[in-house]
PDB file of N, CA and C in Angstrom:
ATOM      1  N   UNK A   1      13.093   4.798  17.377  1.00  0.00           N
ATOM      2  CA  UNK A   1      12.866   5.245  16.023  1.00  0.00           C
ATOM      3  C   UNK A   1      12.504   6.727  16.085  1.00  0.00           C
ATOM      4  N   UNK A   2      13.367   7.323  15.366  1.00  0.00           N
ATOM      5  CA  UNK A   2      13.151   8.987  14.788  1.00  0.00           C
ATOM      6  C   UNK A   2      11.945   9.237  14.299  1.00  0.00           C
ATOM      7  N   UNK A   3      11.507  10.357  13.773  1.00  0.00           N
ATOM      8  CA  UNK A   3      10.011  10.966  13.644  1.00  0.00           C
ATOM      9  C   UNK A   3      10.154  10.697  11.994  1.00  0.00           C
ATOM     10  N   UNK A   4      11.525  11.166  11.660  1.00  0.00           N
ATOM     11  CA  UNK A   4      11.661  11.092  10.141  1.00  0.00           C
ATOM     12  C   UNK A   4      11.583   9.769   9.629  1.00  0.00           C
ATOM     13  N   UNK A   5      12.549   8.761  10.468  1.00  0.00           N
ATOM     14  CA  UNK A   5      12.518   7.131   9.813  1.00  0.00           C
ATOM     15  C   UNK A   5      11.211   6.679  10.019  1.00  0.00           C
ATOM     16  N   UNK A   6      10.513   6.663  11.068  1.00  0.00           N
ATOM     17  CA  UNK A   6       9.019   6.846  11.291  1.00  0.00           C
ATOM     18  C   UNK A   6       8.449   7.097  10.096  1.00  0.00           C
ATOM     19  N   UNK A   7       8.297   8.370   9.902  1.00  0.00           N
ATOM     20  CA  UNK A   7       7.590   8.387   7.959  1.00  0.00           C
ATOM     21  C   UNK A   7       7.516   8.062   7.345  1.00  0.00           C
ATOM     22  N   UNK A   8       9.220   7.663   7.202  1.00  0.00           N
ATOM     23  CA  UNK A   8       9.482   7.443   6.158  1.00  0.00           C
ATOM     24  C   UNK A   8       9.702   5.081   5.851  1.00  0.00           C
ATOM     25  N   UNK A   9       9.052   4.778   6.734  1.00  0.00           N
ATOM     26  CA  UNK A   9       8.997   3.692   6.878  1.00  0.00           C
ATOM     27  C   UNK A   9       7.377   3.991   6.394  1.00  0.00           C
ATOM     28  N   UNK A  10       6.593   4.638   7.329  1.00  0.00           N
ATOM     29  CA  UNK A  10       4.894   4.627   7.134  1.00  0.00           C
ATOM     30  C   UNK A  10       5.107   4.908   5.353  1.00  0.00           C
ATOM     31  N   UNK A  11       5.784   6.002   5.065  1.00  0.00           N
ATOM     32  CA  UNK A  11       5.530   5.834   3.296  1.00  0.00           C
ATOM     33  C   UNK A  11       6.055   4.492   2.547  1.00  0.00           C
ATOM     34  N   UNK A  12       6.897   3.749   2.734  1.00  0.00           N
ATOM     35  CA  UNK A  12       7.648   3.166   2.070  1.00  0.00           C
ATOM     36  C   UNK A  12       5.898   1.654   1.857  1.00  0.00           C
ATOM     37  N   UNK A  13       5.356   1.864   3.471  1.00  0.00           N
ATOM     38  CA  UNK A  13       4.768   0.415   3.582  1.00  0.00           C
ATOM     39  C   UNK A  13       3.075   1.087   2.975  1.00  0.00           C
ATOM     40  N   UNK A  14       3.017   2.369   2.550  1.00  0.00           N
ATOM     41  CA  UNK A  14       1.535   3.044   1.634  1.00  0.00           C
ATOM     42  C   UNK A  14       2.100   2.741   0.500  1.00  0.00           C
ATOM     43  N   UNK A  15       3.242   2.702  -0.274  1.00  0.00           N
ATOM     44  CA  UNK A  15       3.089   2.722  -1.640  1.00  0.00           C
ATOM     45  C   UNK A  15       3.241   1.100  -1.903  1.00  0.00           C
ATOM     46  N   UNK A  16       3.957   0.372  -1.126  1.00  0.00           N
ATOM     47  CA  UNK A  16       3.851  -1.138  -1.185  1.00  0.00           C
ATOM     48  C   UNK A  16       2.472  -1.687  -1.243  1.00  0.00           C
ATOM     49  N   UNK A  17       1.563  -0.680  -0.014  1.00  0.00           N
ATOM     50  CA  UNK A  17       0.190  -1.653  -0.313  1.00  0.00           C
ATOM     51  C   UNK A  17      -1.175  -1.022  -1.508  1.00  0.00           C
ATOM     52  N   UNK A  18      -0.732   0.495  -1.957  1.00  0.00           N
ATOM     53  CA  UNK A  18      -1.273   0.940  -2.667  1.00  0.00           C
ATOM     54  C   UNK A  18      -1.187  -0.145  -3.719  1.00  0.00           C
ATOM     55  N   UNK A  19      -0.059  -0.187  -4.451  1.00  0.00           N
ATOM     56  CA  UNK A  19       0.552  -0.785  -5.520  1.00  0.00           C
ATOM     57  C   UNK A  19      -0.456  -2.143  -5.622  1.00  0.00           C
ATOM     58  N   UNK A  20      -0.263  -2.734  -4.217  1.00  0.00           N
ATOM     59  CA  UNK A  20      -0.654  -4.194  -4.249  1.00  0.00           C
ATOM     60  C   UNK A  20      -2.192  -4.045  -4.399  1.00  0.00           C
ATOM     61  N   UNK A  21      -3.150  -2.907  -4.193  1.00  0.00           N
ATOM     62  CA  UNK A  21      -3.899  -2.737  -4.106  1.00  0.00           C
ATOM     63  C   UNK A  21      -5.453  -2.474  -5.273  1.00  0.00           C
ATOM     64  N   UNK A  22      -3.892  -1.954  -6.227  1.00  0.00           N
ATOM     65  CA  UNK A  22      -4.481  -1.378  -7.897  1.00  0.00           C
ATOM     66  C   UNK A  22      -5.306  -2.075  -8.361  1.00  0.00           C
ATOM     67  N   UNK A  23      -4.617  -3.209  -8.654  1.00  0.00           N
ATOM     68  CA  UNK A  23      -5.530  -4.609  -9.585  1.00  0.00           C
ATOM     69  C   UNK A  23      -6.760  -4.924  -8.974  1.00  0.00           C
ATOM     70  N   UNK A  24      -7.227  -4.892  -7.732  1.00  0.00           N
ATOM     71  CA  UNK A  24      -8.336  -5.157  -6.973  1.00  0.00           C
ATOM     72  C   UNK A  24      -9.286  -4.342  -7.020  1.00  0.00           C
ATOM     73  N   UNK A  25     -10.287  -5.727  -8.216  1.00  0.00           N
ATOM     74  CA  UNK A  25     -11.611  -5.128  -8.148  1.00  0.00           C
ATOM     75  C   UNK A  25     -11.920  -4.020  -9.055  1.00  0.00           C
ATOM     76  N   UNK A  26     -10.391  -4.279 -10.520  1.00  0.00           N
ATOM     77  CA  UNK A  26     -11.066  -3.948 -11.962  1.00  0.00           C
ATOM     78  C   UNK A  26     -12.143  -4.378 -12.520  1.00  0.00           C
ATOM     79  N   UNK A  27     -12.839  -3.713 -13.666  1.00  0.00           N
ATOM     80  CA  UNK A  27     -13.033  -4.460 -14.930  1.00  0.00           C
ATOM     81  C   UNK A  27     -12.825  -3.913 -15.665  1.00  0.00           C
ATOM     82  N   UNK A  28     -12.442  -3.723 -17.013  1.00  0.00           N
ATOM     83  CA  UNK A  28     -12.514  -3.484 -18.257  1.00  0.00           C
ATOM     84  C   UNK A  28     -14.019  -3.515 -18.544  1.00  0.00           C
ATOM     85  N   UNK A  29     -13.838  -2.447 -19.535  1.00  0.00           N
ATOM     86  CA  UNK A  29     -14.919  -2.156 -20.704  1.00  0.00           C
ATOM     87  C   UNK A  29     -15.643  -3.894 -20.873  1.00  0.00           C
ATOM     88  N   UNK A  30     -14.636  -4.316 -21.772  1.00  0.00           N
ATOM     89  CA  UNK A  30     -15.381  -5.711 -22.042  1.00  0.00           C
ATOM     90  C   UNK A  30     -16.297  -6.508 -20.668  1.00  0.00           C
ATOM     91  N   UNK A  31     -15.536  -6.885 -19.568  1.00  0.00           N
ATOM     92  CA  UNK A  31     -16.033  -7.450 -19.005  1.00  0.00           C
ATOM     93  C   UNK A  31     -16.748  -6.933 -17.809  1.00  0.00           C
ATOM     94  N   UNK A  32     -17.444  -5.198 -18.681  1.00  0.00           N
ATOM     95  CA  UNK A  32     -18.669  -4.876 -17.851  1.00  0.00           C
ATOM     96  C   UNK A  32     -19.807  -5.112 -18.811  1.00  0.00           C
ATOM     97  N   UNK A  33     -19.390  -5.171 -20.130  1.00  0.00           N
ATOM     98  CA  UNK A  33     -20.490  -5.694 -21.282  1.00  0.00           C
ATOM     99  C   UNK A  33     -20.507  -4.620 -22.318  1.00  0.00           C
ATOM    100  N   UNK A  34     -19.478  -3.925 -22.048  1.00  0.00           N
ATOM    101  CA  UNK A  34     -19.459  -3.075 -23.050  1.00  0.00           C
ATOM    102  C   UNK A  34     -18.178  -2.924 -24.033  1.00  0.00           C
ATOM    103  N   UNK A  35     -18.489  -1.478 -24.878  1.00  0.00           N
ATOM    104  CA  UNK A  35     -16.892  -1.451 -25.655  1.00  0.00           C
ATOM    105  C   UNK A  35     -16.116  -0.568 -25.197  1.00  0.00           C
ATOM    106  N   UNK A  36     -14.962  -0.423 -25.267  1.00  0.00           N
ATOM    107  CA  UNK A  36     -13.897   0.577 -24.567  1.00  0.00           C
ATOM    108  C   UNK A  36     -14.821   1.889 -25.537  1.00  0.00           C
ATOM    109  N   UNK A  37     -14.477   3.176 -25.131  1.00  0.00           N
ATOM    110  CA  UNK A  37     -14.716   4.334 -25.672  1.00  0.00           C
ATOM    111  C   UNK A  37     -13.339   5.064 -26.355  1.00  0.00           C
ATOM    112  N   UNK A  38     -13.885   5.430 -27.640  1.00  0.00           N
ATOM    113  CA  UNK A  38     -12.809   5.552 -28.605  1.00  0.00           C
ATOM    114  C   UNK A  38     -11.834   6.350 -27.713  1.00  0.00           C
ATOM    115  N   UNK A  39     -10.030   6.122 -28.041  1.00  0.00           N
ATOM    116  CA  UNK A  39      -9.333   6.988 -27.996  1.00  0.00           C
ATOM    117  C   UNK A  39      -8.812   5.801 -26.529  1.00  0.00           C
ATOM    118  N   UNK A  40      -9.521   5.239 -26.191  1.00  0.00           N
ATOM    119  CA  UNK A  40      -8.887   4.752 -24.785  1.00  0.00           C
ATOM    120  C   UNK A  40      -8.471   2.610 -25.078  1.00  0.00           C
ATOM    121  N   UNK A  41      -7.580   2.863 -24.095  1.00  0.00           N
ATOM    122  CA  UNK A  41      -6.932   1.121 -24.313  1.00  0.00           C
ATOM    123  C   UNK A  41      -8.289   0.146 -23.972  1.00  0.00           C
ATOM    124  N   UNK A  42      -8.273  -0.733 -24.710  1.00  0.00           N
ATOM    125  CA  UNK A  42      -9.254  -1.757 -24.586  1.00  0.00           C
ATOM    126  C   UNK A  42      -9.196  -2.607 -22.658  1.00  0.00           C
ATOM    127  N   UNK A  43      -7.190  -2.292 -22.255  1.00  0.00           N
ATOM    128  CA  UNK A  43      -7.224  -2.497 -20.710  1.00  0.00           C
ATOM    129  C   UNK A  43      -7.902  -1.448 -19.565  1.00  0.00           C
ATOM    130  N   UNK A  44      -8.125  -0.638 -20.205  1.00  0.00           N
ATOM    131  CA  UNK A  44      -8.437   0.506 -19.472  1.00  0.00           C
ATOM    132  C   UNK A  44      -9.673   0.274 -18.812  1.00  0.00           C
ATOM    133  N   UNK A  45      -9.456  -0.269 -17.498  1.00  0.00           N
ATOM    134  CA  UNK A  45     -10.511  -0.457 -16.165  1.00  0.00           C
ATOM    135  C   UNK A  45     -11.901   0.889 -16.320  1.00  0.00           C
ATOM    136  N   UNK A  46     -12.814   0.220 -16.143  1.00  0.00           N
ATOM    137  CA  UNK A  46     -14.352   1.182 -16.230  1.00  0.00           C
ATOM    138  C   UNK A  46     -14.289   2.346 -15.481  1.00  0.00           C
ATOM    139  N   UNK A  47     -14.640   1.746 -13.676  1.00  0.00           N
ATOM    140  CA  UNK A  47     -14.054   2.456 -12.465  1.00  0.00           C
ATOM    141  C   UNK A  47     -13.229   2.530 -11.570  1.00  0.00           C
ATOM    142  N   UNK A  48     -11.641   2.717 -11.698  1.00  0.00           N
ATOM    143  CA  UNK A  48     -10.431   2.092 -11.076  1.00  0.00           C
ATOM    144  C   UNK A  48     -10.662   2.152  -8.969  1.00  0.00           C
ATOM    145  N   UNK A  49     -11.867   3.076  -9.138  1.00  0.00           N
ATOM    146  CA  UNK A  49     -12.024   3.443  -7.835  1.00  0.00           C
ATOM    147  C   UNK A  49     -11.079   3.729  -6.733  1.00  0.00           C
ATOM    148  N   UNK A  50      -9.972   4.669  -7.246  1.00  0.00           N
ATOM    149  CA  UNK A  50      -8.533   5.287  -6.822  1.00  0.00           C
ATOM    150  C   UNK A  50      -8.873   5.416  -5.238  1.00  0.00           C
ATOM    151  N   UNK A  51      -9.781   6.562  -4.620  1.00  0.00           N
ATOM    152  CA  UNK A  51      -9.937   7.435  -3.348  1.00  0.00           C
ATOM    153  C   UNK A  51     -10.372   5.920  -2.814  1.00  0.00           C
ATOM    154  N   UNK A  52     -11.097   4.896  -2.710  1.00  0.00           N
ATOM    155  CA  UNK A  52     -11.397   3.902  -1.978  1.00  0.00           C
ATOM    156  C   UNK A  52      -9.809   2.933  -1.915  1.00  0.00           C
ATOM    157  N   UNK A  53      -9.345   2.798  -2.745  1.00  0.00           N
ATOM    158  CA  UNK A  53      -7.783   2.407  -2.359  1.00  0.00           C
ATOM    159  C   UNK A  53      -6.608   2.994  -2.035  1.00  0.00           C
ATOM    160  N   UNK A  54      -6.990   4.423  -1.875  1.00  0.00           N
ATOM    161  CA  UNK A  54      -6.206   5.380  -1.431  1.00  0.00           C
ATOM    162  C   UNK A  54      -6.242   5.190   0.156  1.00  0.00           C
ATOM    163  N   UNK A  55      -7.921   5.463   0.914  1.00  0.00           N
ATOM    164  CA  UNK A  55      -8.440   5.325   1.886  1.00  0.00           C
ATOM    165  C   UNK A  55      -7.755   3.892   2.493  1.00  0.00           C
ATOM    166  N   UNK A  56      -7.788   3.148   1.869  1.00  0.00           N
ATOM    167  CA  UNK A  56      -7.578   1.635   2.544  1.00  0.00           C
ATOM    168  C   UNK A  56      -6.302   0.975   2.226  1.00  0.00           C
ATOM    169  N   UNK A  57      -5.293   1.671   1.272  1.00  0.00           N
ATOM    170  CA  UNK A  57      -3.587   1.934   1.864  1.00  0.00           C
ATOM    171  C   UNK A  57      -3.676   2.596   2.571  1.00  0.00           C
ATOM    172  N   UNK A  58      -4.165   3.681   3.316  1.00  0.00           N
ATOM    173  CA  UNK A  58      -3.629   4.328   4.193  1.00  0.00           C
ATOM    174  C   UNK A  58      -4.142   4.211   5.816  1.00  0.00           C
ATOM    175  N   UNK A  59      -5.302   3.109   5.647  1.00  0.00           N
ATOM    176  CA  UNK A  59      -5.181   2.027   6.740  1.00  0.00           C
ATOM    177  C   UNK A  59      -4.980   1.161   7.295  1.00  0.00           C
ATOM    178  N   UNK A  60      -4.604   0.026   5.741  1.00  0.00           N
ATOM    179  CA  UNK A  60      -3.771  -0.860   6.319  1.00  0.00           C
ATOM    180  C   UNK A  60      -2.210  -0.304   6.396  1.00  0.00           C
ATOM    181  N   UNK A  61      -1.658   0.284   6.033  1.00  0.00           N
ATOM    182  CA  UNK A  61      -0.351   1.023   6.130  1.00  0.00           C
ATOM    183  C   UNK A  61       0.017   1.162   7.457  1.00  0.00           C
ATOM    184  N   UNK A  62      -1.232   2.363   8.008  1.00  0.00           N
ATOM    185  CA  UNK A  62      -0.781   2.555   9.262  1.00  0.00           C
ATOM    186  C   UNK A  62      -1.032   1.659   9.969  1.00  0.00           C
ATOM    187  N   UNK A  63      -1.798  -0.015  10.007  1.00  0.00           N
ATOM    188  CA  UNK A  63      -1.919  -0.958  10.921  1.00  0.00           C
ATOM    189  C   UNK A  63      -0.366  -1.343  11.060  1.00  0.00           C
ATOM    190  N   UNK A  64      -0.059  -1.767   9.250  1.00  0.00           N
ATOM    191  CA  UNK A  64       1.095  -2.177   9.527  1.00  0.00           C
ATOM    192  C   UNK A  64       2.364  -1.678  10.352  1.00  0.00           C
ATOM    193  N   UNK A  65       2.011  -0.038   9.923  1.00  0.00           N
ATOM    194  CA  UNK A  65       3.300   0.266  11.251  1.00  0.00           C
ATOM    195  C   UNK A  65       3.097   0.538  11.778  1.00  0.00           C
ATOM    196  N   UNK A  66       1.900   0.298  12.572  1.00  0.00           N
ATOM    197  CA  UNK A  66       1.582   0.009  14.224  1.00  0.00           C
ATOM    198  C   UNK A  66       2.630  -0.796  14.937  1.00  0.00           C
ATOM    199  N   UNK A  67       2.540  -1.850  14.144  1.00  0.00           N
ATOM    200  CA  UNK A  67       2.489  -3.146  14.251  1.00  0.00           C
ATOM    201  C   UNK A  67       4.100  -3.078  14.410  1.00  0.00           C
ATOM    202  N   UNK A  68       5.005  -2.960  13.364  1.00  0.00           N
ATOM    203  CA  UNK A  68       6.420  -2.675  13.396  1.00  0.00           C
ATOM    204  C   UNK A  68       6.861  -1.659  14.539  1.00  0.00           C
ATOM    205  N   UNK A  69       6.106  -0.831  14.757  1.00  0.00           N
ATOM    206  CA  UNK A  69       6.667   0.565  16.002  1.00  0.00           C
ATOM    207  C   UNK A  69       6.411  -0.536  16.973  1.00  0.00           C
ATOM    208  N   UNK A  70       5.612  -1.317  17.252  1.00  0.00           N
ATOM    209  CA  UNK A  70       5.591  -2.284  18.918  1.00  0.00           C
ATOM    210  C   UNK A  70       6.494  -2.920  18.602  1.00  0.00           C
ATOM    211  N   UNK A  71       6.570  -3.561  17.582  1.00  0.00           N
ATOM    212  CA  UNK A  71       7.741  -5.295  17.479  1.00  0.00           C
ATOM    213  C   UNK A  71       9.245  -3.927  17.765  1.00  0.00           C
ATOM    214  N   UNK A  72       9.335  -3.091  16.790  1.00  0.00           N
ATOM    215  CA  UNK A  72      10.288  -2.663  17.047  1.00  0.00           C
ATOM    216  C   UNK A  72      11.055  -1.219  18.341  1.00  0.00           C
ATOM    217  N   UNK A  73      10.108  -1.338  18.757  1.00  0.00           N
ATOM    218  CA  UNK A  73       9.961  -0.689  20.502  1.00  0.00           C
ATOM    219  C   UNK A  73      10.213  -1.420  21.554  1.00  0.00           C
ATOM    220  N   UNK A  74       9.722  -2.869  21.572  1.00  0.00           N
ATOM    221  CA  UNK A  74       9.413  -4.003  22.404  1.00  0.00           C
ATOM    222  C   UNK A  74      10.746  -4.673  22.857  1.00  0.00           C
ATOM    223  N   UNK A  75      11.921  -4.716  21.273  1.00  0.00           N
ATOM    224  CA  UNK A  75      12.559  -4.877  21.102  1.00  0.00           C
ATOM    225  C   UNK A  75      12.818  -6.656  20.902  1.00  0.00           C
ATOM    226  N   UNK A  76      11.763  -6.786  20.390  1.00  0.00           N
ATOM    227  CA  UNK A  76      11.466  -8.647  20.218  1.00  0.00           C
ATOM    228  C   UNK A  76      12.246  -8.831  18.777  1.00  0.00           C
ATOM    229  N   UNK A  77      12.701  -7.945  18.215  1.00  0.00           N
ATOM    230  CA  UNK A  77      13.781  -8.225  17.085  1.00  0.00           C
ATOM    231  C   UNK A  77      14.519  -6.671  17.296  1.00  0.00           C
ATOM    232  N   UNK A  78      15.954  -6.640  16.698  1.00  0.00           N
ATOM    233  CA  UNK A  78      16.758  -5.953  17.209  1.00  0.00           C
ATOM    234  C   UNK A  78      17.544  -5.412  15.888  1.00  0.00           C
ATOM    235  N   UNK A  79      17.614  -4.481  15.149  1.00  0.00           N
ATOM    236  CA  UNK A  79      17.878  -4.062  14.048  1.00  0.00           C
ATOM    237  C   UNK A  79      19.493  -3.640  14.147  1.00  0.00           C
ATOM    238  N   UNK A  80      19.647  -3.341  15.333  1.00  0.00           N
ATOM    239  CA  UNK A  80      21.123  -2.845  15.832  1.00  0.00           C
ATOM    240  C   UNK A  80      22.091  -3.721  15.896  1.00  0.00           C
ATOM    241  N   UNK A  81      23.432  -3.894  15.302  1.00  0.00           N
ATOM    242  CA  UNK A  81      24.189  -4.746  16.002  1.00  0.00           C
ATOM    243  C   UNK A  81      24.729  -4.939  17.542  1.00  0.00           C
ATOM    244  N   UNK A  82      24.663  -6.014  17.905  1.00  0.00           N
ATOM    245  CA  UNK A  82      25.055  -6.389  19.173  1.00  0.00           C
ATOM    246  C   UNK A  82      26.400  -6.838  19.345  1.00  0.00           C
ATOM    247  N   UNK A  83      27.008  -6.117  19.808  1.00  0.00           N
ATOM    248  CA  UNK A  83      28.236  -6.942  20.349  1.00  0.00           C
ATOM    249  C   UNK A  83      28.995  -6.872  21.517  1.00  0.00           C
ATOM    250  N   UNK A  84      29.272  -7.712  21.802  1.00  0.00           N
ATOM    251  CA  UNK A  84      29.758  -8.375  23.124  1.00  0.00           C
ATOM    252  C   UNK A  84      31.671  -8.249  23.235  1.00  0.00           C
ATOM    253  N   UNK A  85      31.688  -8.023  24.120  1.00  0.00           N
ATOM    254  CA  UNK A  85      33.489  -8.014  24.023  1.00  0.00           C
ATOM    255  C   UNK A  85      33.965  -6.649  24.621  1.00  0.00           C
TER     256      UNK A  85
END
């Protein structure tokens, strides 16, 4: 694996777990006991706490392609075609 597909695999698997990451560990206005503040959506999360899920996509990210650079170094799965003949 290239330096570029390298990256560009490590980005592809930060915005997958960012994403997955968002919803975790909202609340809304309401269900901190309060009312939304005028001008803003009644969904609109209190403290979305962005930099703590920023921090922790970008460690499980890089576990994950740890994890893919061995499987796919090791060569225990094989992305290339093989052929014989």
């Amino acid at each position: 694996m290239g330096p570029v597909s390298g990256i560009v695999v490590y980005v592809i698997l930060w915005w997958l777990v960012f994403f997955t990451l968002l919803p975790v560990g909202v609340r809304t206005s309401r269900e901190a006991g309060g009312d939304a503040e005028p001008g803003h959506a009644d969904s609109a999360p209190v403290n979305p706490y962005i930099w703590r899920k920023v921090l922790a996509a970008s460690l499980i990210a890089a576990a994950l392609w740890g994890i893919y650079f061995w499987i796919q170094g090791s060569g225990l799965i094989s992305l290339r075609p093989n052929f014989h003949g």
